[in-house]
C-alpha atoms as a PDB file:
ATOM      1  CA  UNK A   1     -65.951  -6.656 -19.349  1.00  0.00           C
ATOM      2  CA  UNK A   2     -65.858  -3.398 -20.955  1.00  0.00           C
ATOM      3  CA  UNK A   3     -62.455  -2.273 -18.530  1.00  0.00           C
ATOM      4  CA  UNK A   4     -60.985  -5.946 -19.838  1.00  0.00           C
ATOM      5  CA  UNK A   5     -61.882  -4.643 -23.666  1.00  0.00           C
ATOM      6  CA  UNK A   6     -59.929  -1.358 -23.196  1.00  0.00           C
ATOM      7  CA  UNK A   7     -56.841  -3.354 -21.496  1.00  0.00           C
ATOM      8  CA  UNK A   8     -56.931  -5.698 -24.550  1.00  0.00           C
ATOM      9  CA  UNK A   9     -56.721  -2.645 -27.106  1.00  0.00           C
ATOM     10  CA  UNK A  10     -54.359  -0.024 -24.917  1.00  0.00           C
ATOM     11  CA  UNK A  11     -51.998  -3.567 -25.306  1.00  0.00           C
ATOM     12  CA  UNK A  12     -51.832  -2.092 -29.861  1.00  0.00           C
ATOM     13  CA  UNK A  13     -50.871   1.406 -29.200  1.00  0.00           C
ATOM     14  CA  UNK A  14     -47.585   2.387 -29.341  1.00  0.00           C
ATOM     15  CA  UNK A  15     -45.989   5.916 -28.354  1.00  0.00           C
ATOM     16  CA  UNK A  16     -45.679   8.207 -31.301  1.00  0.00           C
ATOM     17  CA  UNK A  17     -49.039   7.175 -33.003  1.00  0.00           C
ATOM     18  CA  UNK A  18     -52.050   9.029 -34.366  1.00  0.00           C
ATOM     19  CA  UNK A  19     -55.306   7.632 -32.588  1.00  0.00           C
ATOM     20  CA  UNK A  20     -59.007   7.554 -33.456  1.00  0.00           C
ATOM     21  CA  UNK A  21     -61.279   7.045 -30.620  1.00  0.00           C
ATOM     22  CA  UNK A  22     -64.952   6.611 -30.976  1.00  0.00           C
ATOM     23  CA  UNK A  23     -67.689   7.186 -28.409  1.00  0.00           C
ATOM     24  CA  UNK A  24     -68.775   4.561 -26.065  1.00  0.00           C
ATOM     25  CA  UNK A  25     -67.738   3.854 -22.517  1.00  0.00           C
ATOM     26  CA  UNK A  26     -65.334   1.401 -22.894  1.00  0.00           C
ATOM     27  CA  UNK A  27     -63.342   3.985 -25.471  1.00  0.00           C
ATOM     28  CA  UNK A  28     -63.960   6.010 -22.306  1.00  0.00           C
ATOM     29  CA  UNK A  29     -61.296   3.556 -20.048  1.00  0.00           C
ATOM     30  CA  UNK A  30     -59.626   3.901 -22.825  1.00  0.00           C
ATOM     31  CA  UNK A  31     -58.486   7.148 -22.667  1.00  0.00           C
ATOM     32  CA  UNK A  32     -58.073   6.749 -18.817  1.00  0.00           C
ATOM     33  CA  UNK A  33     -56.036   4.296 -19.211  1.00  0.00           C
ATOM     34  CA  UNK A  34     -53.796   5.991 -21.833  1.00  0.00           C
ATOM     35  CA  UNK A  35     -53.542   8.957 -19.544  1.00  0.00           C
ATOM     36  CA  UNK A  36     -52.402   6.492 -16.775  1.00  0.00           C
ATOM     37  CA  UNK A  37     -49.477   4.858 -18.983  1.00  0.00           C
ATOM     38  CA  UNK A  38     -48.520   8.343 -20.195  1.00  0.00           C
ATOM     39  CA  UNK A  39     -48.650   6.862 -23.884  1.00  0.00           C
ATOM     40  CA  UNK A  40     -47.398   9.963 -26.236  1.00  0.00           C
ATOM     41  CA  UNK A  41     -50.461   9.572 -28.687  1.00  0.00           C
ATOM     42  CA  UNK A  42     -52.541  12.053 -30.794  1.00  0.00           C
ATOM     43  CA  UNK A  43     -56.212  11.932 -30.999  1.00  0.00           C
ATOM     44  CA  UNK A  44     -58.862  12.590 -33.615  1.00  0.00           C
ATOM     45  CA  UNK A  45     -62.565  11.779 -32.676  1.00  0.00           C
ATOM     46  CA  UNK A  46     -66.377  12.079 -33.847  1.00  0.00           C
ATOM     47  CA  UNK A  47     -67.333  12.252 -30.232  1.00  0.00           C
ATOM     48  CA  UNK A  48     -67.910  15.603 -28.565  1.00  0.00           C
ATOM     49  CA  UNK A  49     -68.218  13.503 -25.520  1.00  0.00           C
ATOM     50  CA  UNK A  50     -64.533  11.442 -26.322  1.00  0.00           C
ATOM     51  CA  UNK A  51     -63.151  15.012 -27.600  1.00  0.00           C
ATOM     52  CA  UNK A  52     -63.799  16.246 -23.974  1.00  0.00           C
ATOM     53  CA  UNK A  53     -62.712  13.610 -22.001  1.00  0.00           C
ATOM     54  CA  UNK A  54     -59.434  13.461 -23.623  1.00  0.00           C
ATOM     55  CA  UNK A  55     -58.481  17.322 -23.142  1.00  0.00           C
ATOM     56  CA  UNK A  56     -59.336  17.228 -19.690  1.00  0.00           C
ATOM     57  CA  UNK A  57     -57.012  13.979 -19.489  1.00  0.00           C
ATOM     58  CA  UNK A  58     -54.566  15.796 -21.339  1.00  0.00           C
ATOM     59  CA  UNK A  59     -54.346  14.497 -24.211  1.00  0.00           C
ATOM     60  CA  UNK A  60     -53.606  15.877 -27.620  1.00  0.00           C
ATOM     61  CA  UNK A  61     -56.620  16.135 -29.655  1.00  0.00           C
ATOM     62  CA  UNK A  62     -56.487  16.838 -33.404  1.00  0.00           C
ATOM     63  CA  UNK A  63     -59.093  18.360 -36.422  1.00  0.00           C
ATOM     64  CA  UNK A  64     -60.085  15.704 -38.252  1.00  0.00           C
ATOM     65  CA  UNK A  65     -59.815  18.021 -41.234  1.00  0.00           C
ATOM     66  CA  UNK A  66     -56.399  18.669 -40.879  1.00  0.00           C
ATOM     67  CA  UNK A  67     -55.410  14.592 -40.583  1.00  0.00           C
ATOM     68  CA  UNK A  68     -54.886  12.522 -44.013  1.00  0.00           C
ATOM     69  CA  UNK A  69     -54.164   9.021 -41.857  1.00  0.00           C
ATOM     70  CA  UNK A  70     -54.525   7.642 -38.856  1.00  0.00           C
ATOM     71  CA  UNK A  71     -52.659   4.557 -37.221  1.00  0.00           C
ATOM     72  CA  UNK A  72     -54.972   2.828 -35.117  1.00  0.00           C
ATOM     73  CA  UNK A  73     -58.447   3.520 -34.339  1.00  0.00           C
ATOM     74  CA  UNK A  74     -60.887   1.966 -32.145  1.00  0.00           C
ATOM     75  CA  UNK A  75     -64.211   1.790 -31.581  1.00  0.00           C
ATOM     76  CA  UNK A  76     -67.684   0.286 -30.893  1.00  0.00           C
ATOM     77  CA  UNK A  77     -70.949  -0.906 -32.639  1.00  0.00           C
ATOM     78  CA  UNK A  78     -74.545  -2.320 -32.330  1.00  0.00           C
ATOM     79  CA  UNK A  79     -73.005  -5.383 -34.739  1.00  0.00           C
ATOM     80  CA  UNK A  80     -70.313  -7.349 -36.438  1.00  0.00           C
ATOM     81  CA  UNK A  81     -70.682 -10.439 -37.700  1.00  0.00           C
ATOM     82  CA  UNK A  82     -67.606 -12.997 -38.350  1.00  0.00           C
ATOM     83  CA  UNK A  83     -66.399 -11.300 -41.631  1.00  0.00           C
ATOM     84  CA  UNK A  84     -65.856  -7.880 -40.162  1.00  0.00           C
ATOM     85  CA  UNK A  85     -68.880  -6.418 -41.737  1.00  0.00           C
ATOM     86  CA  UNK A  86     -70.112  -3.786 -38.501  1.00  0.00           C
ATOM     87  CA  UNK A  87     -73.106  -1.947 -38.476  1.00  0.00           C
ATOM     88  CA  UNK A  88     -73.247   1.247 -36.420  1.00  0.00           C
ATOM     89  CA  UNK A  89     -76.620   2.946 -36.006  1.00  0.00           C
ATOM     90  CA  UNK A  90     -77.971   4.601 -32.857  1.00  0.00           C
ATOM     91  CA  UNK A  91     -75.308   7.452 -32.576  1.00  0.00           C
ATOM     92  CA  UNK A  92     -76.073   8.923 -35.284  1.00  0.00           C
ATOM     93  CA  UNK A  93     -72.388  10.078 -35.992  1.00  0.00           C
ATOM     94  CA  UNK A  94     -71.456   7.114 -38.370  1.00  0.00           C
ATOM     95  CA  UNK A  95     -70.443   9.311 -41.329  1.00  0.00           C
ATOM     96  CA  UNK A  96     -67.728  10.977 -39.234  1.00  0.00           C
ATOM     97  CA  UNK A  97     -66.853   7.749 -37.591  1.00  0.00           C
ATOM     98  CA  UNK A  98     -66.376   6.401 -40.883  1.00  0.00           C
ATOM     99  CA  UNK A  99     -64.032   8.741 -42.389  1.00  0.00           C
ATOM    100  CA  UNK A 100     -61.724   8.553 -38.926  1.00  0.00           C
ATOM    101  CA  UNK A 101     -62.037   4.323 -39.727  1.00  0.00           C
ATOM    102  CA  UNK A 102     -61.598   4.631 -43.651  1.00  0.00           C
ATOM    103  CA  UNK A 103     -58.062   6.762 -42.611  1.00  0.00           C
ATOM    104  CA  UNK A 104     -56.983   4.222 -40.035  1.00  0.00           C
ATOM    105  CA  UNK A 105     -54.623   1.600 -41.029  1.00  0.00           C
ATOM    106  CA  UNK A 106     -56.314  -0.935 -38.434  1.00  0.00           C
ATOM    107  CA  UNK A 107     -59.661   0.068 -37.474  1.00  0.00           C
ATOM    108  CA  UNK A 108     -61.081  -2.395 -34.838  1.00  0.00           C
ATOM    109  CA  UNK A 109     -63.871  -2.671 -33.250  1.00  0.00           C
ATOM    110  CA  UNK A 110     -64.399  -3.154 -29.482  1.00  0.00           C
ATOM    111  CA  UNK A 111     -67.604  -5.503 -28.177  1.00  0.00           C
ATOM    112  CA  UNK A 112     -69.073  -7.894 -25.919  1.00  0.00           C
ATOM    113  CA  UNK A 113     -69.960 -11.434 -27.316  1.00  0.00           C
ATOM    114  CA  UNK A 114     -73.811 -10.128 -27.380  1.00  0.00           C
ATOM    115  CA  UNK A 115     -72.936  -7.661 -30.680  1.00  0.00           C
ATOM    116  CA  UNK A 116     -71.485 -10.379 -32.033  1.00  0.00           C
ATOM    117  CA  UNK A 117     -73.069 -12.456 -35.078  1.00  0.00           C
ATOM    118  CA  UNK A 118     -72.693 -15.293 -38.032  1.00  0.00           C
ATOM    119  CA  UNK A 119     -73.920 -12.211 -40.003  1.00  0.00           C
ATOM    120  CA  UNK A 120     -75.849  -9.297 -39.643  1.00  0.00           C
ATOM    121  CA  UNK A 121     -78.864  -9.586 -37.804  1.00  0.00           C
ATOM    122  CA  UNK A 122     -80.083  -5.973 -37.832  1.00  0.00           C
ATOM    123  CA  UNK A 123     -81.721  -6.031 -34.626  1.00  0.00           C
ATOM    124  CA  UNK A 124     -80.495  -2.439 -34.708  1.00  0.00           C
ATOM    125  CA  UNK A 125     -81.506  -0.656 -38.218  1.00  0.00           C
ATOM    126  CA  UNK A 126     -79.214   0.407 -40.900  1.00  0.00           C
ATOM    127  CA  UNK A 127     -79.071   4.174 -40.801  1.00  0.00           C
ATOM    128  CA  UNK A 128     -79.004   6.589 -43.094  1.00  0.00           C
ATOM    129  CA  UNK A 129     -77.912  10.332 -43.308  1.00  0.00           C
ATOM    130  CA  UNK A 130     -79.847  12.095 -45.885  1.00  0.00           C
ATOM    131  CA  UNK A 131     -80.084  15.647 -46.876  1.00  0.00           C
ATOM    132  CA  UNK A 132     -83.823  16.929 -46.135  1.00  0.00           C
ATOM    133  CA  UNK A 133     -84.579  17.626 -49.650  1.00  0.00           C
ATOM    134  CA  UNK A 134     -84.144  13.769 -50.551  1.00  0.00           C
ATOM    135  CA  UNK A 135     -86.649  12.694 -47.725  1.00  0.00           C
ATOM    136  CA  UNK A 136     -89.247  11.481 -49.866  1.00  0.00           C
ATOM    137  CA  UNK A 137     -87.247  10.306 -52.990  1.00  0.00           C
ATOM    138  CA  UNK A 138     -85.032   8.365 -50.931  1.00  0.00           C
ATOM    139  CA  UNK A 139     -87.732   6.751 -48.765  1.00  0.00           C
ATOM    140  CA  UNK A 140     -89.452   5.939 -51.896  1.00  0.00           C
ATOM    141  CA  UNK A 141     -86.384   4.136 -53.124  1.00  0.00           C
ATOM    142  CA  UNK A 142     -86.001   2.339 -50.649  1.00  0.00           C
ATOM    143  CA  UNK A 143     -89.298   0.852 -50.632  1.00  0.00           C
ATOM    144  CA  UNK A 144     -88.314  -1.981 -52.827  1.00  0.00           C
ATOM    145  CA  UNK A 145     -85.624  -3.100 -50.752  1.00  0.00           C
ATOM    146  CA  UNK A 146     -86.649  -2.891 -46.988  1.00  0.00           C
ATOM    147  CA  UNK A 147     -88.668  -0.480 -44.615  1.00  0.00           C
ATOM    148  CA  UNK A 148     -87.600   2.583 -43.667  1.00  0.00           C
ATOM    149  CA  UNK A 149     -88.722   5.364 -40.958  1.00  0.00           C
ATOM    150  CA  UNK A 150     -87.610   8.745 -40.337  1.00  0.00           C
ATOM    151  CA  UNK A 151     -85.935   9.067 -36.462  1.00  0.00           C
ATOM    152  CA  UNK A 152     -87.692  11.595 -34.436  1.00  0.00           C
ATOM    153  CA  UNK A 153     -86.448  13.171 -32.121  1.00  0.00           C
ATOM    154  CA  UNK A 154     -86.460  12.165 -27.892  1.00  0.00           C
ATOM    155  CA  UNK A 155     -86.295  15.790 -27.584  1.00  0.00           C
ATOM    156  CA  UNK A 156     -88.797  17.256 -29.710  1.00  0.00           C
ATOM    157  CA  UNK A 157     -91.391  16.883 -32.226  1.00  0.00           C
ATOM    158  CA  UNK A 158     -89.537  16.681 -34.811  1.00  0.00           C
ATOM    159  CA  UNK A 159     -86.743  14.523 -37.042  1.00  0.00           C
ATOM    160  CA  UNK A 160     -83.567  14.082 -35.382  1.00  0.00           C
ATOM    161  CA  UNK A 161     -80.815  15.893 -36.944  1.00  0.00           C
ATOM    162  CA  UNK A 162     -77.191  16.187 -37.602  1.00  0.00           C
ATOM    163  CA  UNK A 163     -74.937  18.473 -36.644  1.00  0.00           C
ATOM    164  CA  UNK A 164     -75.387  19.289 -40.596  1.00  0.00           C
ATOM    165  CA  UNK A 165     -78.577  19.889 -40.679  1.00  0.00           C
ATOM    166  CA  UNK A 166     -78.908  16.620 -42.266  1.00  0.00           C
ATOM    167  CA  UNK A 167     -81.797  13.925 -41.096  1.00  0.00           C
ATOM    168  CA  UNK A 168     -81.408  10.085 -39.809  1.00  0.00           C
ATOM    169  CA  UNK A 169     -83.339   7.428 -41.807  1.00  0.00           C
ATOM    170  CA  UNK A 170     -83.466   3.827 -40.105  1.00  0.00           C
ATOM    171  CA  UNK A 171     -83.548   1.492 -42.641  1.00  0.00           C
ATOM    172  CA  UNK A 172     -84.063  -2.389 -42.286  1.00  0.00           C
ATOM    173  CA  UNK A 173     -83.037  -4.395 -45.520  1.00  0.00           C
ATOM    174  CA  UNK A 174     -85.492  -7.718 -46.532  1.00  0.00           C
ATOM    175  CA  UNK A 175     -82.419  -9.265 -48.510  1.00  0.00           C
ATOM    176  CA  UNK A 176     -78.965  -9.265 -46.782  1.00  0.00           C
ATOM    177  CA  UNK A 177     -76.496  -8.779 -50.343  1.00  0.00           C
ATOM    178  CA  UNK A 178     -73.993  -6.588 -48.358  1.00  0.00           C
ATOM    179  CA  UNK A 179     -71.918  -5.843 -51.456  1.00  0.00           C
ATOM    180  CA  UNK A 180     -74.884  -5.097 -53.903  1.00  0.00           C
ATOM    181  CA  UNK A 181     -76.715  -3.042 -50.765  1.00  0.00           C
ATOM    182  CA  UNK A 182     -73.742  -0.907 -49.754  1.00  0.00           C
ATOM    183  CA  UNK A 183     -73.124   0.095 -53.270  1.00  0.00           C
ATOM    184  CA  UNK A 184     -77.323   0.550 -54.044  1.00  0.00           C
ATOM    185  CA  UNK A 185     -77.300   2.719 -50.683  1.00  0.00           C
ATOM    186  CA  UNK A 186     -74.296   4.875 -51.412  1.00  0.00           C
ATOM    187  CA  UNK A 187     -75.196   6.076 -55.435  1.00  0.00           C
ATOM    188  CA  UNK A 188     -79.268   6.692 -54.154  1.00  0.00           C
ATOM    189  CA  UNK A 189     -79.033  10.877 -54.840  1.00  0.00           C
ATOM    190  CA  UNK A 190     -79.399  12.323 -51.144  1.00  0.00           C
ATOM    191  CA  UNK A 191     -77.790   9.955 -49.244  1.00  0.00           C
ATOM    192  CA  UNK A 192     -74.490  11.489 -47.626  1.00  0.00           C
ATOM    193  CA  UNK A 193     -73.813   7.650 -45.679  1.00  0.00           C
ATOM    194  CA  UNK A 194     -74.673   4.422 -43.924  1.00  0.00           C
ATOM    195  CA  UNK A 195     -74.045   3.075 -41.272  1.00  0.00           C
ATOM    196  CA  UNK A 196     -72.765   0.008 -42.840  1.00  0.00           C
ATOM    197  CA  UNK A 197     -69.171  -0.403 -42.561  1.00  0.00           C
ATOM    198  CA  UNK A 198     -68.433  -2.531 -45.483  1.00  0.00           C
ATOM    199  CA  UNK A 199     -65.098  -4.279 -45.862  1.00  0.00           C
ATOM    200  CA  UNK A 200     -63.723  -1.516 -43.618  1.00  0.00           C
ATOM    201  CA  UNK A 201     -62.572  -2.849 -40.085  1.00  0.00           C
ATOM    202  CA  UNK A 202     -59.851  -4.832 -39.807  1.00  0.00           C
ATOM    203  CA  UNK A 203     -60.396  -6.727 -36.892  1.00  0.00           C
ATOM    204  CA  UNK A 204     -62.746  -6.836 -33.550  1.00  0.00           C
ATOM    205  CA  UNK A 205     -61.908  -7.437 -30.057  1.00  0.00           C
ATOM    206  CA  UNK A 206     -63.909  -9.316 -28.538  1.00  0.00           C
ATOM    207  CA  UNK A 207     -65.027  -9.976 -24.585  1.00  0.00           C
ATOM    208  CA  UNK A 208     -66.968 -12.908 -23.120  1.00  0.00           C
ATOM    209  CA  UNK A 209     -67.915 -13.974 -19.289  1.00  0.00           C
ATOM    210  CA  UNK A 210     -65.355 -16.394 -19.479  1.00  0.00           C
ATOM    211  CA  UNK A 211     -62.555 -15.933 -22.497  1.00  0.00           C
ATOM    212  CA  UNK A 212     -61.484 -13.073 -24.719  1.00  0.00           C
ATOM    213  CA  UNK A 213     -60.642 -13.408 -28.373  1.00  0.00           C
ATOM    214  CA  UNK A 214     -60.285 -11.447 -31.584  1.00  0.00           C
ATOM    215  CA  UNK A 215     -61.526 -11.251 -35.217  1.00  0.00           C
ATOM    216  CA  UNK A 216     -59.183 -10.682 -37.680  1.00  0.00           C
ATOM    217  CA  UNK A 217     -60.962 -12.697 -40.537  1.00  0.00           C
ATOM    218  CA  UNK A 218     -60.955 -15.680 -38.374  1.00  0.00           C
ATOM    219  CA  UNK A 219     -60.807 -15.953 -34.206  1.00  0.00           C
ATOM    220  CA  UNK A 220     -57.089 -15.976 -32.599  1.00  0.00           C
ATOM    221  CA  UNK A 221     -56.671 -15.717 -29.200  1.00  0.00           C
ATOM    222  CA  UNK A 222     -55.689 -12.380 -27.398  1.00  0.00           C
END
């Protein structure tokens, strides 16, 4: 399903455009598949992993930094429900994914019918990136709100951190208010981002056993 996901997007890029890729395997038959139909396409990325894979496929990969918009961008998450609202959690590169998707001018999300919901579920917590200073005033908080918990580390005993030195905070809401909580969220001192992409993708394709469709405020068939 994922290969059939990456055939559906490679069908929206067009020659001549500016790219953002995500992480995930299907972006990953992505890029193969943009090597194979020698598209002429620049890429900017969050992934290390993505970053890689397209230089050795040769493709043109750009600095983020140096990019003020991007075309089209793709990618995946843990969630999106049927008004485009996507939460993206357990990379723990969602701040960087979500300037690449706030520069795009279609950012779309690629998923299997399971990631798909009514609205958010948040199986998967909301996460935070926090500078270490705030732990304990932003934990505090968030207290009235939901419960949160520091992410430690698979690797070590400690907090996982950012290539910033920043920490990861997952964060499960008890009220889903997606306006009012992205804007509480986003003006709480310490907190550099969320993982909640409100109002910012533009559509979703999605893959099922038996039929493939996309969100673009509403299903239409792809």
């Amino acid at each position: 399903m994922k290969k059939r996901c990456a055939a559906l997007a490679l069908k929206k890029i067009r020659s001549g455009m500016v790219l953002g890729l995500g992480g995930g395997s299907t972006i990953g038959y992505l890029v193969d598949m943009i090597k194979e139909t020698k598209l002429d396409v620049q890429i900017v990325t969050p992934s290390e992993k993505t970053k890689q894979h397209c230089i050795n496929s040769g493709l043109t990969v750009l600095d983020t930094a140096y990019v003020s918009q991007v075309d089209l961008a793709f990618d995946g998450c843990d969630e999106v429900d049927e008004e485009l609202i996507v939460l993206k959690s357990m990379g723990g590169i969602h701040t960087e994914e979500k300037i690449i998707a706030q520069m795009a001018k279609e950012y779309i999300v690629l998923v299997d019918e399971s990631k798909v919901s009514k609205t958010l579920s948040f199986k998967v917590p909301l996460t935070l990136e926090v500078v270490k200073e705030a732990i304990g005033s932003v934990i505090e908080s968030l207290k009235p709100l939901g419960t949160s918990a520091l992410r430690m580390s698979q690797t070590s005993d400690s907090y996982t951190y950012t290539s910033r030195g920043t920490v990861l905070i997952d964060f499960i809401p008890q009220t889903i208010e997606f306006a009012r909580l992205n804007q509480r969220l986003l003006m709480t001192p310490g907190i550099v981002d969320t993982s909640l992409f409100y109002k910012i993708a533009t559509g979703a394709i999605v893959v099922t056993e038996t039929t493939d469709y996309e969100l673009t405020g509403g299903k239409s068939n792809v």
